[in-house]
Protein backbone atom coordinates (compact mmCIF):
# COMPACT_ATOMS: atom_id res chain seq x y z
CA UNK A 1 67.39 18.92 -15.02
CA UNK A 2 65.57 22.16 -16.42
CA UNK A 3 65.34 20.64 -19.15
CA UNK A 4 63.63 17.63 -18.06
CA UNK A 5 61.40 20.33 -16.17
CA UNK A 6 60.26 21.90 -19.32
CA UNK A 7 59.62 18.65 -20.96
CA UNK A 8 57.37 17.40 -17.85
CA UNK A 9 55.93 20.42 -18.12
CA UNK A 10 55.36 21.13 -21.91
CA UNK A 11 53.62 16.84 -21.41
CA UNK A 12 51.39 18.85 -18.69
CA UNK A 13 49.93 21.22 -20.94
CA UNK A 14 49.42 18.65 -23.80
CA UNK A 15 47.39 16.56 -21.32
CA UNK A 16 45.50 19.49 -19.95
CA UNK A 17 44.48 20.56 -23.94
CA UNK A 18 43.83 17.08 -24.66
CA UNK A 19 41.05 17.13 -21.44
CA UNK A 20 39.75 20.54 -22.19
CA UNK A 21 39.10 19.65 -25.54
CA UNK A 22 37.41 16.22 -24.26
CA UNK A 23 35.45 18.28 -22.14
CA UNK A 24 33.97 20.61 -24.20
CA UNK A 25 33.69 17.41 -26.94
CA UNK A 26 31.69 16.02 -24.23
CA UNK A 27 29.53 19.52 -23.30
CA UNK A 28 28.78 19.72 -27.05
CA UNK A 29 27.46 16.52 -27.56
CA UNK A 30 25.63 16.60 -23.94
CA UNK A 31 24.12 19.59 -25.08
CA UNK A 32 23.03 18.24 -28.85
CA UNK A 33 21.87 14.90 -26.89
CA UNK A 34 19.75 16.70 -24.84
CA UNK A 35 18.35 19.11 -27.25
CA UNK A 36 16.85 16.19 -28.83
CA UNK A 37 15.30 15.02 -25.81
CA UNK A 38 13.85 18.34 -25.61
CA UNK A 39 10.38 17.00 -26.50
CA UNK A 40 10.36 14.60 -23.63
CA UNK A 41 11.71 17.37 -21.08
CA UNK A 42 8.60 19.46 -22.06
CA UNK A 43 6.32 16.77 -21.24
CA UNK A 44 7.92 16.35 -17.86
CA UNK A 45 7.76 19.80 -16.95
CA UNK A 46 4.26 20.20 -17.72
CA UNK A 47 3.54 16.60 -16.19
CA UNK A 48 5.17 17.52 -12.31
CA UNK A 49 3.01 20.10 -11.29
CA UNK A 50 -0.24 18.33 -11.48
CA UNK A 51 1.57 16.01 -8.35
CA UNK A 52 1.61 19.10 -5.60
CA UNK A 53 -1.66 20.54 -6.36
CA UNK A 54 -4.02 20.24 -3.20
CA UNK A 55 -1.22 20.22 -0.93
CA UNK A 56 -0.59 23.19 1.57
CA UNK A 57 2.13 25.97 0.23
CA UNK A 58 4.37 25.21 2.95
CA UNK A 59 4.71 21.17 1.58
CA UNK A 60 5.20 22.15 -2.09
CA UNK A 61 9.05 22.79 -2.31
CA UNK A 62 9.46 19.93 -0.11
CA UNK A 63 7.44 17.48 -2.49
CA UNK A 64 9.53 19.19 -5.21
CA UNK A 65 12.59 18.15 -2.96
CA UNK A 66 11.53 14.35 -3.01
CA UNK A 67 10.87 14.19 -6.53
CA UNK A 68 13.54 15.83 -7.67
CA UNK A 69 16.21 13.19 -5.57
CA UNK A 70 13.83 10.28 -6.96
CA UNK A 71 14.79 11.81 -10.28
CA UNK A 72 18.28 11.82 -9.51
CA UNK A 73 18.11 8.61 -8.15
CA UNK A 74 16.31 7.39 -11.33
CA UNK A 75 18.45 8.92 -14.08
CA UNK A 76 22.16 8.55 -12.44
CA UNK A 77 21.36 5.41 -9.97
CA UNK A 78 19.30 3.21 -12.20
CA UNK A 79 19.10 4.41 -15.79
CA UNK A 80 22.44 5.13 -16.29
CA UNK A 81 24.08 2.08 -15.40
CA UNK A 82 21.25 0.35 -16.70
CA UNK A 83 21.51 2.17 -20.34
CA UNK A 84 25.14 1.08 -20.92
CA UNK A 85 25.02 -2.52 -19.83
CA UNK A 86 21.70 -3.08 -21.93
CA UNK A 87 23.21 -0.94 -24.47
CA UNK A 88 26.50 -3.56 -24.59
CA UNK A 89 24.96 -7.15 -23.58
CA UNK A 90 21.16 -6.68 -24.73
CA UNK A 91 20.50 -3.75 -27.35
CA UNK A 92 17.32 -5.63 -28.33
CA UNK A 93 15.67 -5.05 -24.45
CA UNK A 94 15.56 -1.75 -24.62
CA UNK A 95 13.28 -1.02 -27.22
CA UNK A 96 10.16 -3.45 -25.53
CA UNK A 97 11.47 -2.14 -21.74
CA UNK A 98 10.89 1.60 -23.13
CA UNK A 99 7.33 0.19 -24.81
CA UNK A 100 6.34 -0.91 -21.44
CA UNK A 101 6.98 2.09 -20.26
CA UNK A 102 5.20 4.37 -22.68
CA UNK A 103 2.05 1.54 -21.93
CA UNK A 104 2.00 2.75 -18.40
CA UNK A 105 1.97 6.41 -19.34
CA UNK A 106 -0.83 5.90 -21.45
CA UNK A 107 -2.35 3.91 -18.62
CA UNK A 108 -1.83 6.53 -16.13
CA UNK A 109 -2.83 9.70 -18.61
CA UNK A 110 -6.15 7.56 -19.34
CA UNK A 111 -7.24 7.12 -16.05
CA UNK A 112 -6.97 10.42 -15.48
CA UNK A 113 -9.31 11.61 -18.35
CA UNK A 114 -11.40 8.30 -16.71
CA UNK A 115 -11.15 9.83 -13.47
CA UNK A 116 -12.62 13.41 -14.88
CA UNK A 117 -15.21 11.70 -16.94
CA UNK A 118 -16.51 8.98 -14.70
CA UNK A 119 -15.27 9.86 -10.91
CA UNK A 120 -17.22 7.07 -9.20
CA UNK A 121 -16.20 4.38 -11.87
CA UNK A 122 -12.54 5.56 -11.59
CA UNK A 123 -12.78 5.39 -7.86
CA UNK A 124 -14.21 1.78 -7.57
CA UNK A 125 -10.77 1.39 -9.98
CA UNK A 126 -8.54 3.07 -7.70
CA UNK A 127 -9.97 1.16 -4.91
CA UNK A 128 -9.44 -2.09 -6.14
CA UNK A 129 -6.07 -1.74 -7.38
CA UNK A 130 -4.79 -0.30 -3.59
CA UNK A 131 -6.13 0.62 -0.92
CA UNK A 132 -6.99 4.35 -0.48
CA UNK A 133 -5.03 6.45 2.38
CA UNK A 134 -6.70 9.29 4.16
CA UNK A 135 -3.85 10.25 6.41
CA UNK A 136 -1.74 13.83 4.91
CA UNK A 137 1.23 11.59 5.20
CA UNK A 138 0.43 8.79 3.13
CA UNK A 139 -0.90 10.94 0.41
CA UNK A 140 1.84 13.19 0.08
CA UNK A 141 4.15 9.68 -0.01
CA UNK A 142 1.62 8.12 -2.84
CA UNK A 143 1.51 11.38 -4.66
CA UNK A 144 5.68 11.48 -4.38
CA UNK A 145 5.94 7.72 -5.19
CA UNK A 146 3.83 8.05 -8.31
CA UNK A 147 5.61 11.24 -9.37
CA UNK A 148 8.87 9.39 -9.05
CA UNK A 149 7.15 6.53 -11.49
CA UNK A 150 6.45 8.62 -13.74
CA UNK A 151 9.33 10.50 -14.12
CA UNK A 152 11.08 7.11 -14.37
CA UNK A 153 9.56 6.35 -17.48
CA UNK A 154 10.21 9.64 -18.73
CA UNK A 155 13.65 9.81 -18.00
CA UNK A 156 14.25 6.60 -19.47
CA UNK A 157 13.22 8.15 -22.29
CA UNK A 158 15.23 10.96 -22.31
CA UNK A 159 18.26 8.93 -21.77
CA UNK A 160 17.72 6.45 -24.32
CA UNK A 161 17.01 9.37 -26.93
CA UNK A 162 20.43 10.50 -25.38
CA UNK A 163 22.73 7.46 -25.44
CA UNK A 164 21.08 7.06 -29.51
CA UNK A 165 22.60 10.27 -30.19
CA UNK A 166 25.73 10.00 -28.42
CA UNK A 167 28.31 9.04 -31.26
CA UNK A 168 30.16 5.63 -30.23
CA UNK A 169 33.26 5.98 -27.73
CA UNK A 170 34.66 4.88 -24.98
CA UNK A 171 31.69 3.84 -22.29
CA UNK A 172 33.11 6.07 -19.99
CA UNK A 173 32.81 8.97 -22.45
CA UNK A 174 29.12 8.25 -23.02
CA UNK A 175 28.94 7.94 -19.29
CA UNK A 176 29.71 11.42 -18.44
CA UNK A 177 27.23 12.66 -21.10
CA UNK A 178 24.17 10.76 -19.87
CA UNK A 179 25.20 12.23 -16.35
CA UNK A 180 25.56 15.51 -18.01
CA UNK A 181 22.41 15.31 -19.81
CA UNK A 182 20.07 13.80 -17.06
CA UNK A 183 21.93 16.37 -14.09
CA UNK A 184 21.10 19.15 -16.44
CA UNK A 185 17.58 18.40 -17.38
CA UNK A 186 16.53 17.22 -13.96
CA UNK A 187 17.91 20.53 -12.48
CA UNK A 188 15.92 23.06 -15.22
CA UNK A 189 12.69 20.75 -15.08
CA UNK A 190 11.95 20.88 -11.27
CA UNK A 191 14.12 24.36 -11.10
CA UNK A 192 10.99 25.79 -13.22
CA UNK A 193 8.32 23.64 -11.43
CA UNK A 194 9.72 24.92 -8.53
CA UNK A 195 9.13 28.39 -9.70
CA UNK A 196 5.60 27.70 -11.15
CA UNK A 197 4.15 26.32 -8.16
CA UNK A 198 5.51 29.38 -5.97
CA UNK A 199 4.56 31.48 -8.72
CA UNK A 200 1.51 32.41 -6.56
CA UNK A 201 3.31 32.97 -3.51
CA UNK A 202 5.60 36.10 -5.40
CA UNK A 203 2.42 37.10 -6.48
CA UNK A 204 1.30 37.82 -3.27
CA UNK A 205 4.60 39.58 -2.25
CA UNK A 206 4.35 41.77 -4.83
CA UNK A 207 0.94 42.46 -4.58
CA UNK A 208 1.45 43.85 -1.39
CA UNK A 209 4.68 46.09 -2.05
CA UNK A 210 3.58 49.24 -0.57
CA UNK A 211 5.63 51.85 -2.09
CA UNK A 212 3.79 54.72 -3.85
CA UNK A 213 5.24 55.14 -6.98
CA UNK A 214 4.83 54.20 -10.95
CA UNK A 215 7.21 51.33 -10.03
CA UNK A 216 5.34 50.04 -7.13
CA UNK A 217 1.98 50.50 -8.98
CA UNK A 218 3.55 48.18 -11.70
CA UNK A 219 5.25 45.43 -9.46
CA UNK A 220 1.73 45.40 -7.61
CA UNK A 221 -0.11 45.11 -10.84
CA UNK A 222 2.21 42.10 -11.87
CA UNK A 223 1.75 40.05 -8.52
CA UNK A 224 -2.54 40.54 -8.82
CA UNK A 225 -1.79 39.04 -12.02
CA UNK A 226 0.04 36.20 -11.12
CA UNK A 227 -2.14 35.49 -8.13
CA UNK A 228 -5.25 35.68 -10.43
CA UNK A 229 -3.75 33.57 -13.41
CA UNK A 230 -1.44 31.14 -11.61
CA UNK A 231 -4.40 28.90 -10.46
CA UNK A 232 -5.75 28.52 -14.18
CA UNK A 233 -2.53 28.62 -15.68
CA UNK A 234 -1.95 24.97 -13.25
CA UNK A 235 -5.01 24.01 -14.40
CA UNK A 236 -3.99 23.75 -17.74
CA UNK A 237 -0.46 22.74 -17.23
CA UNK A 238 -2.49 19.59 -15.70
CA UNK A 239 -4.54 19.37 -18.39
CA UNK A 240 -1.38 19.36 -20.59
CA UNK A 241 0.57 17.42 -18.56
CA UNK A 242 -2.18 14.47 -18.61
CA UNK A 243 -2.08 14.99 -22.38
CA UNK A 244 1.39 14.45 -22.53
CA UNK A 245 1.47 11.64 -21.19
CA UNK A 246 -0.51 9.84 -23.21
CA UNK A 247 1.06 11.43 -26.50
CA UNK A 248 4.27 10.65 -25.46
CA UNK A 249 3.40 6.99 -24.42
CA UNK A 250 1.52 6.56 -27.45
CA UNK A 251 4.47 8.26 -29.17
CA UNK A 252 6.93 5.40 -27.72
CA UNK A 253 4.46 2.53 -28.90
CA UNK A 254 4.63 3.73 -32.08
CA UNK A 255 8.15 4.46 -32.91
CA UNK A 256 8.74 0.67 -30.64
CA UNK A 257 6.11 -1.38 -33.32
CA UNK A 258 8.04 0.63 -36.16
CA UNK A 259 11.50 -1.08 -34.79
CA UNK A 260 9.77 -4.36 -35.08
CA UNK A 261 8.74 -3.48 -38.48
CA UNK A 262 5.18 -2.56 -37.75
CA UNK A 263 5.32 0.47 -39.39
CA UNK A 264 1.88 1.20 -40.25
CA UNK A 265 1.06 3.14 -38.13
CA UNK A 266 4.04 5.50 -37.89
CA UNK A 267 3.46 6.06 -41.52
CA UNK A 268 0.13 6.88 -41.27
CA UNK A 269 0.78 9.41 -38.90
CA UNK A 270 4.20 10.78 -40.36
CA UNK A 271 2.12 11.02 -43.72
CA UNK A 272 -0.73 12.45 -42.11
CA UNK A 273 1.32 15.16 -40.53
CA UNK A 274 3.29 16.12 -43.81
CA UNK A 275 -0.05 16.59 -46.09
CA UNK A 276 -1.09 18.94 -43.04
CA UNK A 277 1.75 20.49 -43.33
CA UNK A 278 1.97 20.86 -47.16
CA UNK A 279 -1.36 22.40 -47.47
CA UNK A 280 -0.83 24.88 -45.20
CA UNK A 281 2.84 25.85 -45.81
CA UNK A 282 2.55 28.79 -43.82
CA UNK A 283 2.38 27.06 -40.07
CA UNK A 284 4.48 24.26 -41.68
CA UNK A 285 6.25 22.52 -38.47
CA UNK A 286 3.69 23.83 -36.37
CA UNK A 287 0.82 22.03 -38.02
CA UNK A 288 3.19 18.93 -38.40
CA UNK A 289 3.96 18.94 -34.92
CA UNK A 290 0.53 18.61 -33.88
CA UNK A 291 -0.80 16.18 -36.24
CA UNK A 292 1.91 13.85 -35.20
CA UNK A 293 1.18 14.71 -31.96
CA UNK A 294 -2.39 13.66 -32.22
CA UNK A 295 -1.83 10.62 -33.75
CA UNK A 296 0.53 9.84 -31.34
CA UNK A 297 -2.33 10.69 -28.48
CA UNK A 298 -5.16 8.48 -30.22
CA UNK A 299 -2.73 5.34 -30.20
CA UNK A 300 -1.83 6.57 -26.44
CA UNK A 301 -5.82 6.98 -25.65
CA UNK A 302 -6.39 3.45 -27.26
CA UNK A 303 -3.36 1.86 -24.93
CA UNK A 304 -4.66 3.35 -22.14
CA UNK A 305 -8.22 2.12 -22.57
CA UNK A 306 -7.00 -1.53 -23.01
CA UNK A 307 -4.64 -1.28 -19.95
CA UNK A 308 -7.08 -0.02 -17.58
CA UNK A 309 -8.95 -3.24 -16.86
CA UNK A 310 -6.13 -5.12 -17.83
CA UNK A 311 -4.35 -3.40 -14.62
CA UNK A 312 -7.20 -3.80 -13.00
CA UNK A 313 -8.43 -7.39 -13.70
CA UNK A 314 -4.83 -8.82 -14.02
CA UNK A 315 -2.03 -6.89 -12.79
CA UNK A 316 -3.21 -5.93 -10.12
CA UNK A 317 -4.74 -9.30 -8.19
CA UNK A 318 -1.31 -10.55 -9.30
CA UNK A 319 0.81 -7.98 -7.76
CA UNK A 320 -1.05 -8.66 -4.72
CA UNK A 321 -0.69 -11.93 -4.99
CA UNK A 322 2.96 -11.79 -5.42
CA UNK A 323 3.44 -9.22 -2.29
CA UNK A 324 1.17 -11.77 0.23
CA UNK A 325 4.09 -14.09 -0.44
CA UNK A 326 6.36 -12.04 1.46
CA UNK A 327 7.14 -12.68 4.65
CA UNK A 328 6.51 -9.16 6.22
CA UNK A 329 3.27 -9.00 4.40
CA UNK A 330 2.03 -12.48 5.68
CA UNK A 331 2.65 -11.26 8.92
CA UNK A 332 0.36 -7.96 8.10
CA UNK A 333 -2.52 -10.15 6.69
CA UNK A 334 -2.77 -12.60 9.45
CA UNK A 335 -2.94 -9.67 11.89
CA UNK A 336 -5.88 -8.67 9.92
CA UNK A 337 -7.61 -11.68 10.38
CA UNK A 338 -7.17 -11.75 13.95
């Protein structure tokens, strides 16, 4: 009997090495996965903040809140299950889904610059793509809802540049990384937008510490700061954030012709990136970063262009079109009327 014990036992301790190791197998590749979705996790972070601006201080962590569950939603609801039956009964869909994608982020970076350089034109666009809401309510849900967009794209992203680095295995095995990966990166994005948008608010705390010595001199001296810089710090974040998206959407054009063999243009770039870099050996990946980068942006600044009236002139009448057909909506429309 003891010795039956000790066997059952010794079979214990096998299994629990055998899932240790799988687990930290699994934390090592969640963590090379999503270092190479680091690029993409950048762009989010310096996309989200852009969404609470104009809102009062009390509402931001609470419109952090709601995008952060949409993300969740997004990455472990949708785009998880979604990446590993594609990724087993239609490989070839994700490549044009993901080019989609990157079209609307182009789209939406675009008509931002559009909106800065021509606000009444960009109006009369917003206008007839949706009606405009005036209520607190409705803007905080359409600034929420488009947040939630966005990061959809982006996180599709991020967990397709995941599951491609995920070695092959069992599905479940790949399963547990992509929730690793998309728990982990959700959490430190909106963790730190969470702490840039309050940024201001410590600020002000510690602007006002009252105590008398060198310490309290220095805290104070730190919160002026961050209530001076914070607002022009979020002013370029949004600038950056807009600029991302349209890099990173022109980015996923790119590298989604190149898979079809249109490779042009990814040469060009790569090639124009690498000269920069060889001439100036010195700044090397630095230089090549942001030559690629640019190149990626002009494609994503040429997408956007051509998908503006094509949302506007096409898309959109359709959509409409297709949501009178519903019942609830018919209803709506002949209330109108009356």
């Amino acid at each position: 009997m003891s010795v039956g014990l000790i066997a059952l036992l010794d079979d214990i301790a096998a299994l629990a090495k055998v899932a240790a190791a799988s687990l930290d197998d699994i934390a090592g590749q969640a963590a090379k996965a999503g270092a190479k979705a680091a690029g993409v996790v950048i762009d989010d972070a310096a996309v989200t903040p852009r969404y609470v601006t104009g809102f009062s201080a009390a509402r931001e962590l609470p419109i952090i809140g709601k995008i952060t569950l949409g993300s969740l939603k997004n990455k472990l609801l949708i785009l998880l299950p979604a990446a590993l039956i594609l990724s087993l009964v239609a490989p070839q869909a994700i490549t044009p889904l993901l080019m989609i994608g990157g079209l609307y982020l182009c789209y939406e970076g675009v008509e931002k610059v559009y909106e800065l350089l021509m606000p009444h034109a960009a109006h009369a666009h917003e206008s007839a793509l949706e009606a405009t809401s005036l209520d607190a309510k409705s803007i905080e849900d359409e600034k929420v809802a488009g947040a939630i967009k966005t990061d959809f794209i982006l996180s599709a992203e991020i967990m397709a540049i995941t599951l491609a680095a995920v070695p092959s295995g069992s599905m479940f095995t790949q399963a547990l990384i992509l929730a690793v990966v998309g728990l982990g990166i959700t959490v430190l994005v909106y963790g730190g937008v969470a702490l840039i948008v309050k940024a201001d608010d410590l600020g002000l705390m510690l602007a006002r510490v009252q105590t008398a010595s060198a310490m309290g001199a220095f805290l104070r001296s730190i919160g002026k700061g961050l209530v001076t810089g914070m607002p022009y710090f979020l002013k370029v974040l949004g600038i950056v954030g807009t600029a991302a998206m349209i890099w990173v959407g022109g980015g996923i054009i790119v590298h989604g012709l190149e898979a079809y063999g249109v490779s042009g243009l990814a040469h060009l770039i790569h090639d124009a990136g690498e000269a920069t870099a060889h001439a100036i050996p010195v700044l090397a990946s630095v230089l090549r970063w942001i030559v690629e980068a640019a190149g990626a942006g002009i494609v994503g600044i040429v997408a956007g262009l051509i998908a503006i009236p094509v949302a506007g002139y096409a898309v959109s009448p359709l959509w409409r079109y297709l949501k009178s057909l519903l019942p609830h909506r018919k209803e709506a429309l002949a209330n109108e009327k009356k």
